[in-house]
Protein backbone atom coordinates (compact mmCIF):
# COMPACT_ATOMS: atom_id res chain seq x y z
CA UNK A 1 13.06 0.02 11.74
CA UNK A 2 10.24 -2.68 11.73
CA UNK A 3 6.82 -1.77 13.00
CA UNK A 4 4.87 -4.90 13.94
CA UNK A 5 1.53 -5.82 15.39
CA UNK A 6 0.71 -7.76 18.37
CA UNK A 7 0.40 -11.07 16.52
CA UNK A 8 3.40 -10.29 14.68
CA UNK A 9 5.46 -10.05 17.58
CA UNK A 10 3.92 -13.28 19.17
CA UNK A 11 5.06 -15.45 16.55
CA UNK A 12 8.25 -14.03 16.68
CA UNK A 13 7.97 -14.76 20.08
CA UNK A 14 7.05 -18.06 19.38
CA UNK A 15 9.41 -19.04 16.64
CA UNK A 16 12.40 -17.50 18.89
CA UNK A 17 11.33 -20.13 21.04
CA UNK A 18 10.80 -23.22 19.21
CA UNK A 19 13.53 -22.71 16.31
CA UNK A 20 15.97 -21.12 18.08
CA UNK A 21 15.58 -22.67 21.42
CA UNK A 22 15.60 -19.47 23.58
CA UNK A 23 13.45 -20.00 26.49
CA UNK A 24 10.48 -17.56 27.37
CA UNK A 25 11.65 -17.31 30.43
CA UNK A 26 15.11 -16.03 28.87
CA UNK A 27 13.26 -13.10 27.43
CA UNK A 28 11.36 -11.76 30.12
CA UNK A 29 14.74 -11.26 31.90
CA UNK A 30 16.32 -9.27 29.15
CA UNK A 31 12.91 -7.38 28.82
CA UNK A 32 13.60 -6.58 32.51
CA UNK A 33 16.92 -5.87 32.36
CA UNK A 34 16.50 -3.54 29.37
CA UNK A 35 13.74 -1.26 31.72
CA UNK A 36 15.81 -1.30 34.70
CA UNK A 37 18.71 -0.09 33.21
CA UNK A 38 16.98 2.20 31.27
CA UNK A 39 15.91 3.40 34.59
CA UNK A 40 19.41 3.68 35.50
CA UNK A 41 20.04 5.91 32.62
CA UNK A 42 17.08 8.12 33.63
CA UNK A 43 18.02 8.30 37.29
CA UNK A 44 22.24 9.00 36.02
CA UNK A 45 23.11 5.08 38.04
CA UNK A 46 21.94 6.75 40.98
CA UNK A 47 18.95 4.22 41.92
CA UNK A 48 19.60 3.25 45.74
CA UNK A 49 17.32 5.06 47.57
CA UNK A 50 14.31 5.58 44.86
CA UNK A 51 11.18 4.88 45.86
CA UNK A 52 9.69 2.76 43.06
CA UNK A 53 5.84 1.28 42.78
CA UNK A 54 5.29 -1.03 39.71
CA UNK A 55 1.99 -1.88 38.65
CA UNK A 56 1.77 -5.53 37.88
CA UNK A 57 -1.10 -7.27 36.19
CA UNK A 58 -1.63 -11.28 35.71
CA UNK A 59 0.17 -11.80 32.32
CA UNK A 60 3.43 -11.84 31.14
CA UNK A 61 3.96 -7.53 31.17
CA UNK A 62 3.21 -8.03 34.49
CA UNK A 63 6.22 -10.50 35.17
CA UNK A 64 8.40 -8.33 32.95
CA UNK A 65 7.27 -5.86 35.78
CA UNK A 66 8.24 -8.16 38.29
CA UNK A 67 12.08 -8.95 37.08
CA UNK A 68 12.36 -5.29 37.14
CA UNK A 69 11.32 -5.22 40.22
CA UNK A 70 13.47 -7.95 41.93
CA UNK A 71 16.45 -6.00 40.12
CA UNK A 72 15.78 -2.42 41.21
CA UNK A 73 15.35 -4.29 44.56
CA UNK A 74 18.74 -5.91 44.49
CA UNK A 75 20.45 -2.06 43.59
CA UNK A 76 19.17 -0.61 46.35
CA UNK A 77 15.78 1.19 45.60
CA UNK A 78 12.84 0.65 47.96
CA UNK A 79 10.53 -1.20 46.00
CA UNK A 80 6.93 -1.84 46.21
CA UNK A 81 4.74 -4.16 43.64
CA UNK A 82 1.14 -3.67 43.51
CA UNK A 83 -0.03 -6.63 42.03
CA UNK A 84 -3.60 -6.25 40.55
CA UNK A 85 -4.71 -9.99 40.65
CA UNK A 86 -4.28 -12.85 43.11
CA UNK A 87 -0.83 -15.03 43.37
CA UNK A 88 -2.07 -17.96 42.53
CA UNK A 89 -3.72 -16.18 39.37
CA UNK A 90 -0.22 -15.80 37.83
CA UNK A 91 1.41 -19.06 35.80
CA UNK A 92 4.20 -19.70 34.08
CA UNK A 93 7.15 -17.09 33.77
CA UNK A 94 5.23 -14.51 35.82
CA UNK A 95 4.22 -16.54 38.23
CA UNK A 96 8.43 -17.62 38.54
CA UNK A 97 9.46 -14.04 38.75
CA UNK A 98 6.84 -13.31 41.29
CA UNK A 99 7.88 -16.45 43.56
CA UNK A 100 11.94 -15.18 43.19
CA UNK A 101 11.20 -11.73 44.42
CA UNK A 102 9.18 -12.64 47.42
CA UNK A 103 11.92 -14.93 48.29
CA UNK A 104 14.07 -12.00 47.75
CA UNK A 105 11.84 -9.95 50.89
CA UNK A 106 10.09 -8.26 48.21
CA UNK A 107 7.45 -5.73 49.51
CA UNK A 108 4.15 -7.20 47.93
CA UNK A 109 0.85 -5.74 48.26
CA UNK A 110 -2.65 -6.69 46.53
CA UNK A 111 -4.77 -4.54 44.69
CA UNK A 112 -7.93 -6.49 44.31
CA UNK A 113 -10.73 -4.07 44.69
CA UNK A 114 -11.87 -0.74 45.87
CA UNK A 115 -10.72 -0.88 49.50
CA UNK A 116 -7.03 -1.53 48.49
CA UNK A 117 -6.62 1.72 46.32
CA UNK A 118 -6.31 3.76 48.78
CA UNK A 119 -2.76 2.74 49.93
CA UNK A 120 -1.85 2.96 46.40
CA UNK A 121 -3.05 6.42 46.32
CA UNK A 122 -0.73 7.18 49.61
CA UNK A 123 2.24 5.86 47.69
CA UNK A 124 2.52 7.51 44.91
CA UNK A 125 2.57 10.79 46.45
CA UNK A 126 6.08 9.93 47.67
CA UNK A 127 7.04 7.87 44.49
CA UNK A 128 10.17 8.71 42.74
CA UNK A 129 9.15 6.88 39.64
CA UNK A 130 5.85 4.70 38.62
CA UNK A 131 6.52 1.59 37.01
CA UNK A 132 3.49 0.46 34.36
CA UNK A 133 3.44 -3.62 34.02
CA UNK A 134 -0.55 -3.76 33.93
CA UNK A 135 -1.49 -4.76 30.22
CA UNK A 136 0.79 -5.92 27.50
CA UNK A 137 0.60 -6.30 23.73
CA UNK A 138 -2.65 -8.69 23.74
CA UNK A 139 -4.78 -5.56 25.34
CA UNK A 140 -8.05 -4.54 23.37
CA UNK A 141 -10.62 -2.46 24.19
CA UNK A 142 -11.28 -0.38 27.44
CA UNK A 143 -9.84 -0.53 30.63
CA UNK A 144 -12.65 -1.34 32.89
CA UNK A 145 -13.27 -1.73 36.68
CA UNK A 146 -10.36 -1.81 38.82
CA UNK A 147 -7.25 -1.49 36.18
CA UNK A 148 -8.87 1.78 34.91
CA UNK A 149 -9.57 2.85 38.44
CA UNK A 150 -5.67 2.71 39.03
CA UNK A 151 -4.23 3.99 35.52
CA UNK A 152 -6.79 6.86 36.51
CA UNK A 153 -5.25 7.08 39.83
CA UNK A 154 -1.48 7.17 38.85
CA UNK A 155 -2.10 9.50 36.34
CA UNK A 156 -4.14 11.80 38.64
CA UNK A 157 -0.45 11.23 40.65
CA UNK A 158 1.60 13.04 37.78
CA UNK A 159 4.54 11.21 39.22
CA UNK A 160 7.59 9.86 36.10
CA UNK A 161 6.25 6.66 34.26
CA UNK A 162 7.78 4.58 33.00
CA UNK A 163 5.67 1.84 30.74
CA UNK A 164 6.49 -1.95 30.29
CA UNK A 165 6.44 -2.59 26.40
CA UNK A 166 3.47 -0.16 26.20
CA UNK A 167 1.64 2.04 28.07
CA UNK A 168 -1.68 0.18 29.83
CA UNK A 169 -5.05 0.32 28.18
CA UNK A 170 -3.42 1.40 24.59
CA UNK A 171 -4.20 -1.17 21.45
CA UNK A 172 -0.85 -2.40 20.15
CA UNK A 173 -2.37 -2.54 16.55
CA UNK A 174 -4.42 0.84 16.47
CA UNK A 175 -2.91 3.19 18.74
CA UNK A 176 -6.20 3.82 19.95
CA UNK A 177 -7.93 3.29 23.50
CA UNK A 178 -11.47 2.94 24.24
CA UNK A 179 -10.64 3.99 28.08
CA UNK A 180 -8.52 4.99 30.09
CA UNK A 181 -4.66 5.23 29.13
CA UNK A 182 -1.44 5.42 31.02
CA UNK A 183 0.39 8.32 30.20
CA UNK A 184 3.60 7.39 29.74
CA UNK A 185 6.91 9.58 30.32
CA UNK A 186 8.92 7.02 28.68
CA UNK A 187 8.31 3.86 27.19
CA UNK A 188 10.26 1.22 26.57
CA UNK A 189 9.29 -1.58 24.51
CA UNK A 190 10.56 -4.41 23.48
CA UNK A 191 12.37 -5.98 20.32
CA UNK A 192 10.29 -3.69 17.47
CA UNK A 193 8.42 -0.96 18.21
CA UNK A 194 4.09 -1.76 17.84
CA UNK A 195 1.91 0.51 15.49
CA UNK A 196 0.10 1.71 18.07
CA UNK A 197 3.47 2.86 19.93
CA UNK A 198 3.88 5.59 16.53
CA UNK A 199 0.31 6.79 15.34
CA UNK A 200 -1.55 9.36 17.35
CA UNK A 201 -2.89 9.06 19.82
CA UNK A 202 -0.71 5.95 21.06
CA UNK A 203 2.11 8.41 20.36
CA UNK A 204 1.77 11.34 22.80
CA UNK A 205 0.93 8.84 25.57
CA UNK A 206 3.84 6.82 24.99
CA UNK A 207 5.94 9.69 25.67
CA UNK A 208 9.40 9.45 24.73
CA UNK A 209 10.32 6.12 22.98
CA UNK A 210 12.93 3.90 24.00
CA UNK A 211 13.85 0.31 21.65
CA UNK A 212 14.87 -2.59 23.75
CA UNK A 213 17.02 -5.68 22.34
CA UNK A 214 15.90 -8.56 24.15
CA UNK A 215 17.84 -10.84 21.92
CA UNK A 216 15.42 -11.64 19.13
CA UNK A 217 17.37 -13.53 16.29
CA UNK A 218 17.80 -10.55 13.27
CA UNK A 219 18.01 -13.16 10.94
CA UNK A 220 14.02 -14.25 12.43
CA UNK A 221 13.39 -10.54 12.26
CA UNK A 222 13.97 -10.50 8.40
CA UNK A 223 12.37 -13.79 7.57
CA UNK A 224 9.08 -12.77 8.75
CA UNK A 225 8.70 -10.05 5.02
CA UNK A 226 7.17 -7.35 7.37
CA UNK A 227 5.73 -4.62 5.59
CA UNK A 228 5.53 -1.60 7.76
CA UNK A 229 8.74 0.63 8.40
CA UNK A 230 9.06 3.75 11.27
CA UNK A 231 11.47 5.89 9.08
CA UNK A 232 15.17 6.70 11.15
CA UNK A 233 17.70 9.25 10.18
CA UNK A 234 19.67 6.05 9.23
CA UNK A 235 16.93 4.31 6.66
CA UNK A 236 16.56 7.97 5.19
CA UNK A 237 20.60 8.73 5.10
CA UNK A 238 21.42 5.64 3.26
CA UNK A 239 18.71 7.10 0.40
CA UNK A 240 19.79 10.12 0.30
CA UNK A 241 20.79 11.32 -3.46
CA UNK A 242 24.59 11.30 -4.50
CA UNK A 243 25.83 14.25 -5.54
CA UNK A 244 28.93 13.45 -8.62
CA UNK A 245 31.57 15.41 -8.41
CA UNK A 246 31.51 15.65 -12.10
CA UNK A 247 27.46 16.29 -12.16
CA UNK A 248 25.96 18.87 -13.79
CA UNK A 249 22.11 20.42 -13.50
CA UNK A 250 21.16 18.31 -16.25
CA UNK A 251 21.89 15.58 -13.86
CA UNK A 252 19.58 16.54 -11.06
CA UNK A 253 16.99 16.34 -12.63
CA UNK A 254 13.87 18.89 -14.15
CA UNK A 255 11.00 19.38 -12.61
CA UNK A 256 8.19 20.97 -13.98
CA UNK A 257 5.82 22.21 -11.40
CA UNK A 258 2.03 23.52 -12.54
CA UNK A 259 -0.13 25.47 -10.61
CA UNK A 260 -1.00 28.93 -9.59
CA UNK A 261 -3.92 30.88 -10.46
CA UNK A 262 -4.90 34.78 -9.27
CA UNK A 263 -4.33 35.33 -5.32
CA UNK A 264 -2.69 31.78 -4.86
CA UNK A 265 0.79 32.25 -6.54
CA UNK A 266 2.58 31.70 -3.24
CA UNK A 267 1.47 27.80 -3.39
CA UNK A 268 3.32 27.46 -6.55
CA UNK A 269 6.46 29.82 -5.62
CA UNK A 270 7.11 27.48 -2.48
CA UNK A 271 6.84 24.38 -4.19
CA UNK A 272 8.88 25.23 -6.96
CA UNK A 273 11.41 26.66 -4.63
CA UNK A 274 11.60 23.79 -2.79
CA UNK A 275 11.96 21.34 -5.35
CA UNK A 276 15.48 23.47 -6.23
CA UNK A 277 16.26 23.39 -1.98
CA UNK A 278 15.90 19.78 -2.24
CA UNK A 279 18.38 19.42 -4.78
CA UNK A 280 16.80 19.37 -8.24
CA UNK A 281 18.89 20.62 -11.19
CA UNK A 282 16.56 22.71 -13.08
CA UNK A 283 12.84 23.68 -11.98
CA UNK A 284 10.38 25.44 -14.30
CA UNK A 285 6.82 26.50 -12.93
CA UNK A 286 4.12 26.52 -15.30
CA UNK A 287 1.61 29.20 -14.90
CA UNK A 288 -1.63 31.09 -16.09
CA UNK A 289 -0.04 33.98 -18.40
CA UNK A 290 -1.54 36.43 -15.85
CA UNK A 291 0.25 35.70 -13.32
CA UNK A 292 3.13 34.75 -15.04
CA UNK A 293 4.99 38.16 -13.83
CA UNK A 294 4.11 37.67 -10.23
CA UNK A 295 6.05 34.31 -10.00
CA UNK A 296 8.59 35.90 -11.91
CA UNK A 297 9.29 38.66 -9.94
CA UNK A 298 8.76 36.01 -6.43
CA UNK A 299 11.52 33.48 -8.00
CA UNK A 300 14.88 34.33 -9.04
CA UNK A 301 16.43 30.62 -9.79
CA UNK A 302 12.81 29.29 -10.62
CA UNK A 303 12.22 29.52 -14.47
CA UNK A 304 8.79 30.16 -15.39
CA UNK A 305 6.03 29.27 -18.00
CA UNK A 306 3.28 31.30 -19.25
CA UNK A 307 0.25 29.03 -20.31
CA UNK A 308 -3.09 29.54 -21.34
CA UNK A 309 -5.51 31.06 -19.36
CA UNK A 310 -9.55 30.96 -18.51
CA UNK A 311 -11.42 34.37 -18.09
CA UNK A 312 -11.10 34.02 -14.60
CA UNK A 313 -7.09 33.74 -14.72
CA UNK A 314 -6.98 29.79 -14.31
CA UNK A 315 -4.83 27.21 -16.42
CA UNK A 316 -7.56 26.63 -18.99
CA UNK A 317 -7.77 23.59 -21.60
CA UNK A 318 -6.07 25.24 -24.15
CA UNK A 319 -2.75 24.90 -21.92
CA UNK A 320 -2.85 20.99 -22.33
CA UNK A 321 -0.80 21.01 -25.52
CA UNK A 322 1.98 23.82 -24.61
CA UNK A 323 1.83 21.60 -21.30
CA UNK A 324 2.55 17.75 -23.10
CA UNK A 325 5.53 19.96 -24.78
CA UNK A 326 6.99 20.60 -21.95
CA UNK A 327 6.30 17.31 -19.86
CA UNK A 328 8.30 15.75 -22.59
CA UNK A 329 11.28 17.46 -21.90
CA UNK A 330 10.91 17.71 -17.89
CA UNK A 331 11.84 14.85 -15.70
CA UNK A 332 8.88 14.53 -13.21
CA UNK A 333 5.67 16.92 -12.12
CA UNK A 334 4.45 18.64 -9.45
CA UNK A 335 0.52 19.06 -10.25
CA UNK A 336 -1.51 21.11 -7.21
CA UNK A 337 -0.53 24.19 -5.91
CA UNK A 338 -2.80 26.98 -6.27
CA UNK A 339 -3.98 25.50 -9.20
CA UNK A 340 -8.14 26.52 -8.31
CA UNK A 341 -11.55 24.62 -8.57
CA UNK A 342 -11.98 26.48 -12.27
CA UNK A 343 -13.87 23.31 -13.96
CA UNK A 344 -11.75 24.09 -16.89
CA UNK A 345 -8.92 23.68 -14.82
CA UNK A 346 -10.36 20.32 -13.64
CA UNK A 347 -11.05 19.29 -16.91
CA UNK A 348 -7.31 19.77 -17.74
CA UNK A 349 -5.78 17.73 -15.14
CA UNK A 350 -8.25 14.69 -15.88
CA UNK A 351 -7.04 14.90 -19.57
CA UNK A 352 -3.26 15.49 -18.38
CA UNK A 353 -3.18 13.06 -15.73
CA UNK A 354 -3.66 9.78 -18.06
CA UNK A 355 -1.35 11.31 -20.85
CA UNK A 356 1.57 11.78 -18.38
CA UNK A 357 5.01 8.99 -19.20
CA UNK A 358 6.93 10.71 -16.34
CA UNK A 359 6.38 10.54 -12.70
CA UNK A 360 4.40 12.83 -10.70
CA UNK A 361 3.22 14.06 -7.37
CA UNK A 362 -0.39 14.93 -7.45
CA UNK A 363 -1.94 17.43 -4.57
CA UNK A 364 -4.06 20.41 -3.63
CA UNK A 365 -6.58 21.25 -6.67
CA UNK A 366 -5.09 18.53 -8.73
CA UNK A 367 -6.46 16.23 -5.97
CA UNK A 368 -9.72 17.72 -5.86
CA UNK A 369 -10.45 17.57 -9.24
CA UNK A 370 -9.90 14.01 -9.47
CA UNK A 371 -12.25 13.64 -6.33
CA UNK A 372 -14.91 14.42 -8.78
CA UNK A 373 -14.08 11.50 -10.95
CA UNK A 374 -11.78 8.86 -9.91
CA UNK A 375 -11.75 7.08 -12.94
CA UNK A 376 -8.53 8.75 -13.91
CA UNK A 377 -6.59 6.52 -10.59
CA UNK A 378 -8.84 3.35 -11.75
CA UNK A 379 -7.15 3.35 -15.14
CA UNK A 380 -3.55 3.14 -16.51
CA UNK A 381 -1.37 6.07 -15.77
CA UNK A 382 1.97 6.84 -15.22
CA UNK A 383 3.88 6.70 -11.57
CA UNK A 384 2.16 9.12 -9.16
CA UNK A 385 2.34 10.27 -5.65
CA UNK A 386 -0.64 11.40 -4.37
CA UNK A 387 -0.23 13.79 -1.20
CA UNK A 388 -3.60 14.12 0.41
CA UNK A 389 -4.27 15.40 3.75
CA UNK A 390 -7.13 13.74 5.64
CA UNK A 391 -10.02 16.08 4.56
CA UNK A 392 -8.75 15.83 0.65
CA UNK A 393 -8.46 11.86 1.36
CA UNK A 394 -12.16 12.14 2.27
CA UNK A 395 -13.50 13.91 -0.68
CA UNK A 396 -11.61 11.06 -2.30
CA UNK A 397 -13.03 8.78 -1.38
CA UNK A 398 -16.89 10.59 -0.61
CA UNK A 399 -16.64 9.87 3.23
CA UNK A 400 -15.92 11.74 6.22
CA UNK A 401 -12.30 13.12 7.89
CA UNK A 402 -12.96 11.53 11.29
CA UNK A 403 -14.23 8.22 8.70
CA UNK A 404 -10.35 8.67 7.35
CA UNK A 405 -8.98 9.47 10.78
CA UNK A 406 -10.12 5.94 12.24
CA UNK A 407 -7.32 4.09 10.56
CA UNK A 408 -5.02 5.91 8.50
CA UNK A 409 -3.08 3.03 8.14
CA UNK A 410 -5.29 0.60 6.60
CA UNK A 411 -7.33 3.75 4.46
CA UNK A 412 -3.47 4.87 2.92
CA UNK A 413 -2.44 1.31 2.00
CA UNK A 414 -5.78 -0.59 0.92
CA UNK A 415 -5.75 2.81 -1.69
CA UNK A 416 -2.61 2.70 -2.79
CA UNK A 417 -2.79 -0.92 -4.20
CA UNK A 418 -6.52 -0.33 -5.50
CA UNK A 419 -5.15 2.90 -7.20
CA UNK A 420 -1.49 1.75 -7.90
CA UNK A 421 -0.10 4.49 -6.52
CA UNK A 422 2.42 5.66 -3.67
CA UNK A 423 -0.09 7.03 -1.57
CA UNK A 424 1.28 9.78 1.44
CA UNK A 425 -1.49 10.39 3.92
CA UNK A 426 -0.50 13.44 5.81
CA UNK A 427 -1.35 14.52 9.29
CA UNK A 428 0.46 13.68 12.70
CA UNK A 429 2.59 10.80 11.68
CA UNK A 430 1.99 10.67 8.16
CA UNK A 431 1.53 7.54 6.54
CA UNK A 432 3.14 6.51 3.06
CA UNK A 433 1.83 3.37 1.39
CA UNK A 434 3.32 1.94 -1.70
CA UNK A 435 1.53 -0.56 -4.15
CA UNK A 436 3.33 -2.96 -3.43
CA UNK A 437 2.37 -2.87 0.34
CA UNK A 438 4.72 -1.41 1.78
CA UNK A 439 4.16 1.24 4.46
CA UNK A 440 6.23 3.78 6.52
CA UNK A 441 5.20 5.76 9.20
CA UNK A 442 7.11 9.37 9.63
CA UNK A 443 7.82 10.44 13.50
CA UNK A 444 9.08 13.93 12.61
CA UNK A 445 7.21 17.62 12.35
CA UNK A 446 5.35 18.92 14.47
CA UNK A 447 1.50 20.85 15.32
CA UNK A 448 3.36 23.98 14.22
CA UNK A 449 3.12 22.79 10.60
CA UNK A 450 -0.05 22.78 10.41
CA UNK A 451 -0.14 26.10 8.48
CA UNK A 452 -1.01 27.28 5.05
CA UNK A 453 1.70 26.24 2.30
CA UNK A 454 3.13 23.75 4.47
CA UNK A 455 1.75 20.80 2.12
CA UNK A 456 2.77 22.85 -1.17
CA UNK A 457 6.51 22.96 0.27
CA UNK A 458 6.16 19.01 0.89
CA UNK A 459 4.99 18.49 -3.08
CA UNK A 460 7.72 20.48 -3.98
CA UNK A 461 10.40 18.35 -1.90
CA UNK A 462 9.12 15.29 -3.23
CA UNK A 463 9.37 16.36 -6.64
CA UNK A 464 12.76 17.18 -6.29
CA UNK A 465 13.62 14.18 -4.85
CA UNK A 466 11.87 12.23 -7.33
CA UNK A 467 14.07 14.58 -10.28
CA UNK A 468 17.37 13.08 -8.59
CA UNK A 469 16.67 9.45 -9.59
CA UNK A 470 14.54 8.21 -6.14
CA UNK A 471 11.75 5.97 -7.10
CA UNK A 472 8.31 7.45 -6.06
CA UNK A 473 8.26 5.40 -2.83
CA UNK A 474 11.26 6.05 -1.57
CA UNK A 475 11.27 9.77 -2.65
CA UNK A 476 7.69 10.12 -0.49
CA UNK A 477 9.16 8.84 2.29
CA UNK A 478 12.84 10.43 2.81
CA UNK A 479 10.56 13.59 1.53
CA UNK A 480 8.22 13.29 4.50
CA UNK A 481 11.27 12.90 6.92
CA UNK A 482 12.92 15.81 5.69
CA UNK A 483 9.74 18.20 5.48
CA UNK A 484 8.87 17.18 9.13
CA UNK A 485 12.88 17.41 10.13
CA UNK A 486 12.86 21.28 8.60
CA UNK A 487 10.09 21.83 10.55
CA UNK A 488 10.98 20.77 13.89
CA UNK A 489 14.23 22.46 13.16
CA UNK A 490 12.06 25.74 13.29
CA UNK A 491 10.20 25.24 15.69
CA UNK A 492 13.13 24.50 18.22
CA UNK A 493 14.14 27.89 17.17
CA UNK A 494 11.51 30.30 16.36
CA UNK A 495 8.66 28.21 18.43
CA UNK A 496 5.53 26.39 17.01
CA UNK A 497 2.98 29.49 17.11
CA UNK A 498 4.97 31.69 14.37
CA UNK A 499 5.79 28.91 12.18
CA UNK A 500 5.15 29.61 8.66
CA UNK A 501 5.56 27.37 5.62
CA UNK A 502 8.20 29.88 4.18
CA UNK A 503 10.37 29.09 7.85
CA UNK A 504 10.94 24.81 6.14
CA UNK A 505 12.06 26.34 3.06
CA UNK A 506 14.41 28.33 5.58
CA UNK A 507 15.29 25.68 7.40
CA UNK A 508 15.06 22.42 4.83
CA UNK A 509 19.03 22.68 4.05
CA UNK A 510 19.62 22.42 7.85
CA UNK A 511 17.84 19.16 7.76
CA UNK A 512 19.71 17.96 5.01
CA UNK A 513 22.94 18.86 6.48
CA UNK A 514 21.87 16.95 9.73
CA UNK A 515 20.74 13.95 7.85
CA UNK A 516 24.13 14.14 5.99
């Protein structure tokens, strides 16, 4: 499903308009129709009787607001608008819809400064439901004055929300706001979900998520080349791998994953092992010879490698030529996990990295010893997915996590064409950026993941993914779904608190089943 900005969705406004010859008018009323009977559905058809309030600014959210009001008023519910701006302020469509449900007996009441609040503030503790019309798509900033006076005041109210499109005094494009936010138990937006409707923190205060047709032309949809995609079970089940009746391991491909070092052999045993759960053929994991025993005696359908080893039990330099060996005969690489800071080690992946002719996903160590010279992403290399989370992306790039946290969005893709690499940001709704510009955004997993080994399992998913024929993009992506899907999975069942990394290998062929 498309993601678009605010000035995406204008012109598609726009051209739905002027090519197509649907009147603005024409979709405000299917905007409105599409809340109130989402409404309905919340409420099980049984609306007569509710007592509704709907929040109505000057522009056209607020008349969306207003056709749902003049419809929940014609089903029965006992309606009130609070309309934060004078009649006469209102033109166009919003001022139509505002005319047609006064005619209708409409209960209308002003909200134009301080003294007015307070009979706001009476309502809403006998409101069945709160609808949020203040702001729409062309909001930026803060919420100042008397708006953020009353999104303060209904959500002092804790009363059901629903919000118009998105919830007032949140930034369409960022997911960010500057002041305060409506917080949302449902939104329902219109056409194509906004950016800011999917990153945090637009997320959380959008609440759950709700798509509304409103009778956009697809065929305008797809002419417009948008570049950003929220991943659905749909996008990720039509990628899925096939599995041949007649296929064999060989098939499936083999993965060679390289890491460990002494006390970190559990990053490479649950990468390797889920490279196999995510359906690659053969997986070897490549190893200092010390600790060569330890993986072998952790993995029973992992084969393993013993490589050359510093004093200090890390892959040393001498392990680059036993290593090119086996690259040659392996089908893609998973370079990270446990592999240490040893600057021998480091040295090693810098030589590897620009040597490799088969994909490869590139995290933990492996990612900080390139943060020490990036030279190796500036020149040619082979196909790689790097899998940074925000405070690796950082050292990446010598700046700060809360300097990456500001926009993920723009940080993930303006770095994956510099670099020419698929680039997966992780983090609440991880971002995946391709060279080529496109972006997804993932909307499963959960705070519960955010626990040691959890990125090492993610590597190894990819990889596997990546061994069954997926191009790196792709394979990031449906990767990221699936890692976040295994992980909600657990948490639904053993809670958020205990979750351990080893609980997505548990629970990855559930997701797969589910996707299936």
């Amino acid at each position: 499903m498309y993601l678009v900005t605010a000035a995406e969705m204008g012109q598609l406004d726009r051209l739905a308009a002027s090519e197509y010859m649907i009147p603005s008018i024409v979709l405000m009323e299917n905007a409105g129709l599409r809340v109130v009977e989402s409404i309905r559905r919340h409420f099980q058809d049984q609306v007569a009787g509710r007592r509704v309030l709907i929040f109505c600014g000057k522009g056209n959210n607020g008349g969306d607001g207003l056709v749902v009001a003049r419809h929940l008023l014609n089903q029965g519910a006992e309606v009130k608008v609070f309309l934060l701006a004078r009649p006469e302020d209102l033109r166009g469509d919003a001022r139509t819809n505002l005319e047609i449900y006064q005619k209708m007996g409409g209960k209308l009441l002003l909200l134009l400064g301080e003294s007015h609040l307070q009979r706001a503030d009476i309502a809403l503790l006998y409101a069945d439901l709160v609808v949020d019309a203040i702001f729409g798509t062309g909001f930026k900033g803060a919420a100042l004055g008397l708006p953020a006076a009353v999104i303060n005041m209904i959500n002092k109210a804790h009363r059901e929300t629903v919000a118009v499109d998105l919830p007032s005094g949140l930034e369409a494009d960022t997911g960010r706001c500057f002041g305060p936010c409506i917080q949302a138990t449902w939104t329902v937006t219109f056409a194509l979900p906004k950016w800011g409707l999917v990153v945090e923190p637009g997320a959380s205060l959008t609440g759950r998520l709700e798509v509304a047709d409103i009778g956009i032309p697809q065929k305008l949809v797809a002419s417009q080349h948008l570049n950003r995609l929220l991943l659905t079970p749909a996008w990720c089940r039509a990628r899925l791998p096939r599995r041949d009746a007649s296929g064999h391991k060989g098939l499936y491909g083999r993965v060679l994953a390289v890491g460990g070092s002494p006390g970190l052999t559990g990053a490479i045993t649950l990468a390797a092992t889920a490279a196999l759960k995510a359906g690659a053929g053969l997986v070897t994991a490549a190893v200092p010879r010390g600790v060569q025993g330890i993986l072998a005696m952790k993995t029973t359908e992992v084969m393993t490698l013993a490589l050359p080893e510093t004093p200090g039990g890390t892959l040393s330099r001498d392990a680059l030529a036993p290593l090119l060996e086996r690259v040659a005969a392996s089908d893609v690489l998973a370079l990270g996990p446990g592999l240490s800071r040893d600057p021998a080690t480091v040295d090693l992946v810098k030589e590897l990295l620009p040597r490799l002719e088969i994909p490869a996903v590139v995290d933990a160590d492996a990612l900080n010893a390139l943060a020490i010279d990036t030279s190796v992403l500036e020149g040619k290399h082979g196909p790689l997915v790097l899998t940074p989370h925000p405070g690796e992306m950082a050292r990446l790039l010598g700046t700060t996590t809360a300097k990456i946290q500001e926009d993920r969005l723009e940080t993930a893709a303006q770095y994956a064409r510099k670099w020419q690499v698929v680039l997966l940001l992780k983090g609440a709704r991880t971002v995946i950026a391709r060279p080529d510009g496109q972006v997804y955004i993932n909307p499963t997993g959960n705070p519960g993941m955010a626990t040691a080994g959890s990125g090492d399992v993610l590597t190894g998913i990819i990889a596997g993914l990546m061994g069954q024929g997926l191009e790196p993009g792709v394979a990031a992506a449906l990767g990221a779904y699936l890692h976040g899907a295994a992980g909600d999975l657990a948490a639904a069942e053993r809670g958020q608190y205990s979750l351990m990394a080893g609980d997505l290998l548990e629970f990855l062929p559930r997701a797969l089943l589910e996707l299936q």
